[in-house]
N, C-alpha and C. Protein backbone atom coordinates (compact mmCIF):
# COMPACT_ATOMS: atom_id res chain seq x y z
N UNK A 1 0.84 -1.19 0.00
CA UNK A 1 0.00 0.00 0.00
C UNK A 1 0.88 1.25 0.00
N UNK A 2 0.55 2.13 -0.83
CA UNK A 2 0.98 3.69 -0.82
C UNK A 2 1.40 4.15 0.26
N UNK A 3 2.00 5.24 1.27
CA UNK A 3 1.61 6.10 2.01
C UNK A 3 0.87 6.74 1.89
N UNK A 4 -0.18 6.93 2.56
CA UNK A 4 -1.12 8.07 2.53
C UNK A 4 -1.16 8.72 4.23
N UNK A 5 -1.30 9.91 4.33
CA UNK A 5 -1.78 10.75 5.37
C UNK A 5 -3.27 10.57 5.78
N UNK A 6 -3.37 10.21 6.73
CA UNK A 6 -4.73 9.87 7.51
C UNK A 6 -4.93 10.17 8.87
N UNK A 7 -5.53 11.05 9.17
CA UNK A 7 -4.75 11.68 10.31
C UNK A 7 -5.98 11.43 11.05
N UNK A 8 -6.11 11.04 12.08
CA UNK A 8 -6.86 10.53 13.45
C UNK A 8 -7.84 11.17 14.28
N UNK A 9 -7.64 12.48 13.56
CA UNK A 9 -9.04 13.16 14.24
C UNK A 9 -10.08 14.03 13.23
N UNK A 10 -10.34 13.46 12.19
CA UNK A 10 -10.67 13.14 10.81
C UNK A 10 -11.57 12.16 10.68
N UNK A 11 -12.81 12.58 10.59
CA UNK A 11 -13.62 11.31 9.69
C UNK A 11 -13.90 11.41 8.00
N UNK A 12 -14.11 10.11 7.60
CA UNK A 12 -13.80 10.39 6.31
C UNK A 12 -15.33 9.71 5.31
N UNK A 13 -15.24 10.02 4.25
CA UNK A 13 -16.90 9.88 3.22
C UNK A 13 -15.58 8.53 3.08
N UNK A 14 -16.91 7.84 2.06
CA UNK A 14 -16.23 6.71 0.81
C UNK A 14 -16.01 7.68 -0.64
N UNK A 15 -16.47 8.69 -0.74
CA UNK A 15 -16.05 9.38 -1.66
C UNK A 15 -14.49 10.44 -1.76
N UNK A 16 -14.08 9.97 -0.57
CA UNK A 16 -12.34 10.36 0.18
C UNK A 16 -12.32 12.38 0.02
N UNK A 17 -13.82 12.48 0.50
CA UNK A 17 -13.72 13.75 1.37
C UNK A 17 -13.42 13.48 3.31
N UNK A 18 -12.97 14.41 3.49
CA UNK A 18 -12.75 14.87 4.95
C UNK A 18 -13.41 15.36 6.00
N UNK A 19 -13.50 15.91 7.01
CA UNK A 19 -14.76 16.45 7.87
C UNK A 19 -13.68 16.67 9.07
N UNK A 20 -13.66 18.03 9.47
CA UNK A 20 -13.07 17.94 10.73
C UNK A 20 -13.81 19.25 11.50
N UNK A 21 -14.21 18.86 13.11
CA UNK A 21 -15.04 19.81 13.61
C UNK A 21 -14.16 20.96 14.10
N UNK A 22 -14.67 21.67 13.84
CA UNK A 22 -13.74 23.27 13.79
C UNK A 22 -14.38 24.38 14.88
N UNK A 23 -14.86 23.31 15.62
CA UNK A 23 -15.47 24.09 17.08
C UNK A 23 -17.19 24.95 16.44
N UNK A 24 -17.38 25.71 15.64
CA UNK A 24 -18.20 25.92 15.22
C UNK A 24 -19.17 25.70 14.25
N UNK A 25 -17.60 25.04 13.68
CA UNK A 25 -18.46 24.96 12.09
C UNK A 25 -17.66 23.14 11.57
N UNK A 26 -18.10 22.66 10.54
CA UNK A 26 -17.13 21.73 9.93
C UNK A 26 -16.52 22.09 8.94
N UNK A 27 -14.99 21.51 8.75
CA UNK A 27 -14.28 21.95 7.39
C UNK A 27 -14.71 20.54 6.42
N UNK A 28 -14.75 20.45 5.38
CA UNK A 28 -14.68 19.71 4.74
C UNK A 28 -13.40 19.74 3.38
N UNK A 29 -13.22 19.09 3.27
CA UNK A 29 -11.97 18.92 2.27
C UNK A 29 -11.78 17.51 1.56
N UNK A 30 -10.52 17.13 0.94
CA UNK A 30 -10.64 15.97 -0.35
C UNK A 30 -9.08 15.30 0.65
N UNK A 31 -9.34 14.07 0.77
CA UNK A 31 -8.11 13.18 1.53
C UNK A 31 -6.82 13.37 0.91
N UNK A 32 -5.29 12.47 1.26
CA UNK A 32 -4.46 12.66 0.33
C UNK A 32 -4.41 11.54 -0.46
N UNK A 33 -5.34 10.20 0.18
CA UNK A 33 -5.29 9.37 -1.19
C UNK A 33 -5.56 10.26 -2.00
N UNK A 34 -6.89 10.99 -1.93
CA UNK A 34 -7.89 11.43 -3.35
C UNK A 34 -7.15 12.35 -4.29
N UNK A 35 -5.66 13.37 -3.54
CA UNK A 35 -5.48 14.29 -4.02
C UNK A 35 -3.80 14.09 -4.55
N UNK A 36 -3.55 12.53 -4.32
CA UNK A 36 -2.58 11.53 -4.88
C UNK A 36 -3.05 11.31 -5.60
N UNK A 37 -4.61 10.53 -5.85
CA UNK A 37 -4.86 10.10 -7.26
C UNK A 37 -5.32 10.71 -7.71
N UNK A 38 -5.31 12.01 -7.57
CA UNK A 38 -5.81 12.87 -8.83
C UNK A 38 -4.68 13.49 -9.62
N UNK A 39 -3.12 14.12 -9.11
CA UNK A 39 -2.27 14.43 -9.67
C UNK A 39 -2.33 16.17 -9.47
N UNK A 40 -1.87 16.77 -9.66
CA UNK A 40 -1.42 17.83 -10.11
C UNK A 40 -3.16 19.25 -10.44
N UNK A 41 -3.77 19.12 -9.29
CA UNK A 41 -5.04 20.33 -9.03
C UNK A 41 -4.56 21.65 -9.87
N UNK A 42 -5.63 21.77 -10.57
CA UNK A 42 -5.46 22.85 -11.85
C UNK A 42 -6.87 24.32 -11.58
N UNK A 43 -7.79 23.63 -11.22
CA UNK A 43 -8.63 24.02 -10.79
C UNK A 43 -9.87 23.54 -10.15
N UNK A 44 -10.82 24.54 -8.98
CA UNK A 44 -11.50 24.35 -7.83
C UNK A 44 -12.90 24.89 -7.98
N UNK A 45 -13.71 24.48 -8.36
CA UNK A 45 -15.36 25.07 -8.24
C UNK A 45 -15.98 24.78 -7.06
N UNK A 46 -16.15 25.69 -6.68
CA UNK A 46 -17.44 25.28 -5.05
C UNK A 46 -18.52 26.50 -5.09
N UNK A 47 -19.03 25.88 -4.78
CA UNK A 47 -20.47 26.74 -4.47
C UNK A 47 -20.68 28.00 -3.87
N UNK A 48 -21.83 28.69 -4.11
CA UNK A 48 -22.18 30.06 -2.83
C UNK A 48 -21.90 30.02 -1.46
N UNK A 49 -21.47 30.51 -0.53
CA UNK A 49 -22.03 31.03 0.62
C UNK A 49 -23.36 30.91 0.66
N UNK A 50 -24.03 29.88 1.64
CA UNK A 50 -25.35 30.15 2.14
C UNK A 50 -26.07 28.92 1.30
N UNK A 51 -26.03 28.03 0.33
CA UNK A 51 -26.07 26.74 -0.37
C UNK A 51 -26.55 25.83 0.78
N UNK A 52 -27.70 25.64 0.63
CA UNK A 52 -27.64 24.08 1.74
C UNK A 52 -27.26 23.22 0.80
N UNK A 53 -26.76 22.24 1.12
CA UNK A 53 -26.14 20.86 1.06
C UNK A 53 -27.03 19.52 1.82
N UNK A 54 -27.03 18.58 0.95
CA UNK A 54 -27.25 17.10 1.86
C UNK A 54 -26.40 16.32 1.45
N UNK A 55 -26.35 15.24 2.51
CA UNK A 55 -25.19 14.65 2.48
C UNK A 55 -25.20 13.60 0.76
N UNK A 56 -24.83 13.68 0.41
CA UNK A 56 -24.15 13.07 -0.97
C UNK A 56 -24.55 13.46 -2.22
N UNK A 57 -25.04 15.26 -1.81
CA UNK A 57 -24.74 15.90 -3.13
C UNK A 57 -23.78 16.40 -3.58
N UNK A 58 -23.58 16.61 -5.15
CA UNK A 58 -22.36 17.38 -5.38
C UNK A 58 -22.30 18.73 -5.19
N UNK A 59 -21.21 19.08 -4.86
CA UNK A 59 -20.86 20.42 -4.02
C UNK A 59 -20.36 21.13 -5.37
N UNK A 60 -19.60 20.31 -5.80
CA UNK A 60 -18.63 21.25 -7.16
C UNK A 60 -17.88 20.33 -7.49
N UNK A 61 -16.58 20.62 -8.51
CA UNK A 61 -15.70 19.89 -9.02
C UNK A 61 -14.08 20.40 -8.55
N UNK A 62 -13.09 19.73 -8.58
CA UNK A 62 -12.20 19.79 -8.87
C UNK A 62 -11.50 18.88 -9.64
N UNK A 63 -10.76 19.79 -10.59
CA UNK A 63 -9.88 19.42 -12.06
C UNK A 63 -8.11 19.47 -11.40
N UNK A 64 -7.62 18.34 -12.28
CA UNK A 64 -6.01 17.86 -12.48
C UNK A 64 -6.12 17.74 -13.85
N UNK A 65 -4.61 17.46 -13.75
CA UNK A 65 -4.43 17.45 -15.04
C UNK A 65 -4.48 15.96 -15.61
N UNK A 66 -4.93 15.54 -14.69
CA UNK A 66 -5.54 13.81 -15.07
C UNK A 66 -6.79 13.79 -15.29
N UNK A 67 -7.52 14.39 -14.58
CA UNK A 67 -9.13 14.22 -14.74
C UNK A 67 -10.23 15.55 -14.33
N UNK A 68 -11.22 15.30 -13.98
CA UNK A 68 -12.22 15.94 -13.37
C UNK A 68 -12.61 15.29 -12.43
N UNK A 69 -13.10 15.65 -11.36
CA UNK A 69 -14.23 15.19 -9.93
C UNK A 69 -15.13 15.47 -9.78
N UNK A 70 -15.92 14.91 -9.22
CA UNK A 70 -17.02 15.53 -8.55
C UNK A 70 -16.92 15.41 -7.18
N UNK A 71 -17.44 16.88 -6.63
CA UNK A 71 -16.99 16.73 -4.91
C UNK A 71 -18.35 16.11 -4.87
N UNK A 72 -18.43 15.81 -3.28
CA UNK A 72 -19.64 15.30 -2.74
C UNK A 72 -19.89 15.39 -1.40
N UNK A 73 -20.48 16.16 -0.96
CA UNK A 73 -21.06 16.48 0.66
C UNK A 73 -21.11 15.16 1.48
N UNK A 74 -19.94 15.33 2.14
CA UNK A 74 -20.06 13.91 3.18
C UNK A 74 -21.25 14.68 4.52
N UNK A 75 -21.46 15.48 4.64
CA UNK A 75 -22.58 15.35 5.61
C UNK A 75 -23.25 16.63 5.50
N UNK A 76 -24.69 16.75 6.01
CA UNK A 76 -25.99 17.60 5.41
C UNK A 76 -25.50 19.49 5.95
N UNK A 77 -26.01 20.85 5.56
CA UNK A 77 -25.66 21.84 6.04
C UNK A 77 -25.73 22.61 5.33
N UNK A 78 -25.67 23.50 6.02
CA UNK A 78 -25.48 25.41 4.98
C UNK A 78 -23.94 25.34 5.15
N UNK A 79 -24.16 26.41 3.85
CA UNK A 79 -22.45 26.44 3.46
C UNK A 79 -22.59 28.02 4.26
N UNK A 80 -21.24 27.79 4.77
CA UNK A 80 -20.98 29.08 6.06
C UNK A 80 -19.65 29.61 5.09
N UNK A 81 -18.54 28.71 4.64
CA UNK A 81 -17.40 29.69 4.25
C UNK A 81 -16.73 28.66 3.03
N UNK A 82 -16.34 28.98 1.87
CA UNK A 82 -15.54 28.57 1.02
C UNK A 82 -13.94 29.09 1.60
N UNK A 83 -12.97 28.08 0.66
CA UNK A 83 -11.66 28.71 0.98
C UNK A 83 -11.22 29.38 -0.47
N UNK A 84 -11.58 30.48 -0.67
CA UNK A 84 -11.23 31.47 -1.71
C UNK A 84 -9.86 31.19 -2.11
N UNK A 85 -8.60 31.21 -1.31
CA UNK A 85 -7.18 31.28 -1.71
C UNK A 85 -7.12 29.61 -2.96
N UNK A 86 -8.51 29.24 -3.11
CA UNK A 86 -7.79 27.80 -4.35
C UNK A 86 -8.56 28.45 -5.41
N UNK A 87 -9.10 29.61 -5.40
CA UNK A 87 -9.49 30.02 -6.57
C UNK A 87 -8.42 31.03 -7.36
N UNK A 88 -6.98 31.15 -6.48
CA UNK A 88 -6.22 31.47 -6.90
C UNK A 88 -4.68 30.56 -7.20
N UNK A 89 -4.95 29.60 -6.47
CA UNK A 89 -3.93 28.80 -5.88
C UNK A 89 -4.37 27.35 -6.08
N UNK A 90 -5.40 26.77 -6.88
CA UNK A 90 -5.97 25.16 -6.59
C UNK A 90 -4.72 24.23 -6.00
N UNK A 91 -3.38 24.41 -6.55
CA UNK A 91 -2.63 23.69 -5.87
C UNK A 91 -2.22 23.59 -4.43
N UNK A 92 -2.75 24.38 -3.86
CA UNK A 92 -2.91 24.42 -2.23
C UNK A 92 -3.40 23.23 -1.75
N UNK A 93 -4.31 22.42 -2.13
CA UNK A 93 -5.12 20.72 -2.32
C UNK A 93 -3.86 19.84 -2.23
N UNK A 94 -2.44 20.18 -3.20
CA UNK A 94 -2.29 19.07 -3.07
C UNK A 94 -0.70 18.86 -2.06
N UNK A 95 -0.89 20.77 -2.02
CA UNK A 95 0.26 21.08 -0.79
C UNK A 95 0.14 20.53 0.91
N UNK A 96 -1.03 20.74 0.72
CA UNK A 96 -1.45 20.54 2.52
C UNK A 96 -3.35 20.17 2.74
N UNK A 97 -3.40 19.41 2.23
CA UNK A 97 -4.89 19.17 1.72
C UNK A 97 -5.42 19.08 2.82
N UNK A 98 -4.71 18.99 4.14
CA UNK A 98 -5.84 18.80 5.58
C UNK A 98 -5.70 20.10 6.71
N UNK A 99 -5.14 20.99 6.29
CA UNK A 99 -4.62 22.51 6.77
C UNK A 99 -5.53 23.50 5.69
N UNK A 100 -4.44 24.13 4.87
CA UNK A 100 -4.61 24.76 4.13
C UNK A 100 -5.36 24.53 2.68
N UNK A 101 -5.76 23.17 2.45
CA UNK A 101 -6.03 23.00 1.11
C UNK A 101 -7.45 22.54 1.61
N UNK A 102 -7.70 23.11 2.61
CA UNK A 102 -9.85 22.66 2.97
C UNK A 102 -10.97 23.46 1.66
N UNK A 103 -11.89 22.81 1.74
CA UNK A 103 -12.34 23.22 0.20
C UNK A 103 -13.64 24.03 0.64
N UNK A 104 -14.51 23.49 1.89
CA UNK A 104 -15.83 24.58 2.34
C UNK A 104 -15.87 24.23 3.78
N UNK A 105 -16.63 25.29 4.70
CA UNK A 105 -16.88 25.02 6.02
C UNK A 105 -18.79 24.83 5.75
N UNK A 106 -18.90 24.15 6.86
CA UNK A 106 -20.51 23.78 6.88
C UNK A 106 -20.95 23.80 8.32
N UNK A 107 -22.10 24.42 8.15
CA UNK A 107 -22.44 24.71 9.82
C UNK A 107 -24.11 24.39 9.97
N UNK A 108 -24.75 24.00 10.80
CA UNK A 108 -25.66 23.82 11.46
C UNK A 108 -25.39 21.80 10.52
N UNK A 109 -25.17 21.15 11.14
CA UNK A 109 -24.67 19.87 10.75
C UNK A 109 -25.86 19.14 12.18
N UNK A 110 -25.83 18.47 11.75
CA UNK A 110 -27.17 17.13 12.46
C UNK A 110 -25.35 16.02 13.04
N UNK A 111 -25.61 15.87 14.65
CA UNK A 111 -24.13 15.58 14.53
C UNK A 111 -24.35 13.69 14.11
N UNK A 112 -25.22 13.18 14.25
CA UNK A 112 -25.32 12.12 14.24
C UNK A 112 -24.67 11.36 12.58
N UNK A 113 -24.90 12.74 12.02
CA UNK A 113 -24.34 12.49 10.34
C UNK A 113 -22.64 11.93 10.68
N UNK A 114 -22.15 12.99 11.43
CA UNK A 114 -20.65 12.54 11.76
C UNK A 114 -20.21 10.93 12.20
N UNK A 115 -21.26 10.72 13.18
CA UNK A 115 -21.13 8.93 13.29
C UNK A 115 -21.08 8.65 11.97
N UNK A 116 -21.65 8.53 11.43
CA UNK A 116 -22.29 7.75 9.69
C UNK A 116 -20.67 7.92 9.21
N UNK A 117 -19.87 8.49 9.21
CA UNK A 117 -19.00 8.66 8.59
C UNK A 117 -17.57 7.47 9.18
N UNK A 118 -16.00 7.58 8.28
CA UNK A 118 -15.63 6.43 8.86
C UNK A 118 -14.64 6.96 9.49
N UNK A 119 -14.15 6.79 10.66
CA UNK A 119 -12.88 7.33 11.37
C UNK A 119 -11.70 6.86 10.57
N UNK A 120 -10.54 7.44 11.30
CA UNK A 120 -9.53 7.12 10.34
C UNK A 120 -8.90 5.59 10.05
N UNK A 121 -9.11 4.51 11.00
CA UNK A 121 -8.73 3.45 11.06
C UNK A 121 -9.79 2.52 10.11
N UNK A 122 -10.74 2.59 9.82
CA UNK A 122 -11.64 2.71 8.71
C UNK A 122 -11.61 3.20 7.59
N UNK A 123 -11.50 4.19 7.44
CA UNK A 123 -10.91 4.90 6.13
C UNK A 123 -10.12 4.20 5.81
N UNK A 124 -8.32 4.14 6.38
CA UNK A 124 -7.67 3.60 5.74
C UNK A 124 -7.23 2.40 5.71
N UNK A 125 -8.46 0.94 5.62
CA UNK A 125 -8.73 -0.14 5.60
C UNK A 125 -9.39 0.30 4.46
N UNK A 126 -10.19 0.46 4.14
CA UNK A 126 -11.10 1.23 3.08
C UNK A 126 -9.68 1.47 1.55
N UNK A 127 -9.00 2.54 1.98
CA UNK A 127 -8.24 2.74 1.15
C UNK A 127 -6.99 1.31 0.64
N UNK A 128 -6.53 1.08 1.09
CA UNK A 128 -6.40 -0.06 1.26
C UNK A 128 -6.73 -1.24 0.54
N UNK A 129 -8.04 -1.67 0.94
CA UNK A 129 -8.60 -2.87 -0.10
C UNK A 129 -8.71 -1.92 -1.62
N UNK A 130 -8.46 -0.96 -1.65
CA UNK A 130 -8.72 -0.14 -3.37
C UNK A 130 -7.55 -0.08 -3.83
N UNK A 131 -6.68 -0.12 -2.97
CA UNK A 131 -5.06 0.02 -3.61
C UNK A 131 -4.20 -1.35 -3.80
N UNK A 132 -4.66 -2.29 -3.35
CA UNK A 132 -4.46 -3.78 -3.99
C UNK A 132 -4.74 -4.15 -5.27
C-alpha cells in the first residue's frame, strides 16, 4: 500500500472527502489518497455562501491534469465559508490538503451524520482494499 496521510481526528466519506469539527463549524476537504490520485489540481469550483447541502450531493468539481471530480457532501448543512485562496492557488489541495487545502466550512450539521462517517482506522482499511 501507498503512504497516505490519515490523520486521526478526521472522519472520512467513501467518496475520500474529509470532515473535521472546527469548534463551530465543519471543514470539509478531499483526503491525500484522493489528491494523490488525482495528480497535479489545476482548478476548484465550489459553491455560494449560504447553499444548503445534503449529504451526498455534489458540491462542485475539482480538475487535475488527469481528470475531473465531482466533490460530494459527506454530511448535510449550509455552506458558512468557502476557501477562496484555491481560486487562486488550486494547488494548495495538493500542498497541505488537511490545513490549508480545505475546500468549504458547513455549519448547522445534524451531529449524528458525523457517526455515519468512517474514522480514520476505517478509512484507511477502506483505502487499502482499493489500492491492492
Amino acid at each position: 500500500m501507498a503512504d497516505y496521510e490519515i490523520p486521526g481526528d478526521l472522519r472520512f466519506s467513501r467518496e475520500d472527502e474529509w470532515v473535521r469539527d472546527d469548534g463551530e463549524q465543519f471543514l470539509v476537504g478531499i483526503s491525500d489518497y484522493a489528491q494523490q490520485q488525482l495528480g497535479d489540481i489545476v482548478f476548484v469550483e465550489l459553491p455560494e455562501v449560504g447553499t444548503s447541502l445534503a449529504r451526498g450531493d455534489s458540491f462542485g468539481v475539482i480538475e487535475s491534469v488527469k481528470a475531473v471530480s465531482e466533490l460530494y457532501a459527506p454530511i448535510s448543512g449550509k455552506l458558512v465559508a468557502i476557501n477562496g485562496d484555491l481560486e487562486e492557488r488550486p494547488e494548495i489541495v495538493n500542498e497541505n490538503c488537511y490545513v490549508d487545502g480545505w475546500l468549504i466550512a458547513i455549519g448547522d450539521v445534524d451531529p449524528s451524520e458525523i457517526e455515519m462517517l468512517l474514522d480514520a482506522d476505517a478509512y484507511r482499511r477502506y483505502v487499502a482494499d482499493r489500492d491492492e
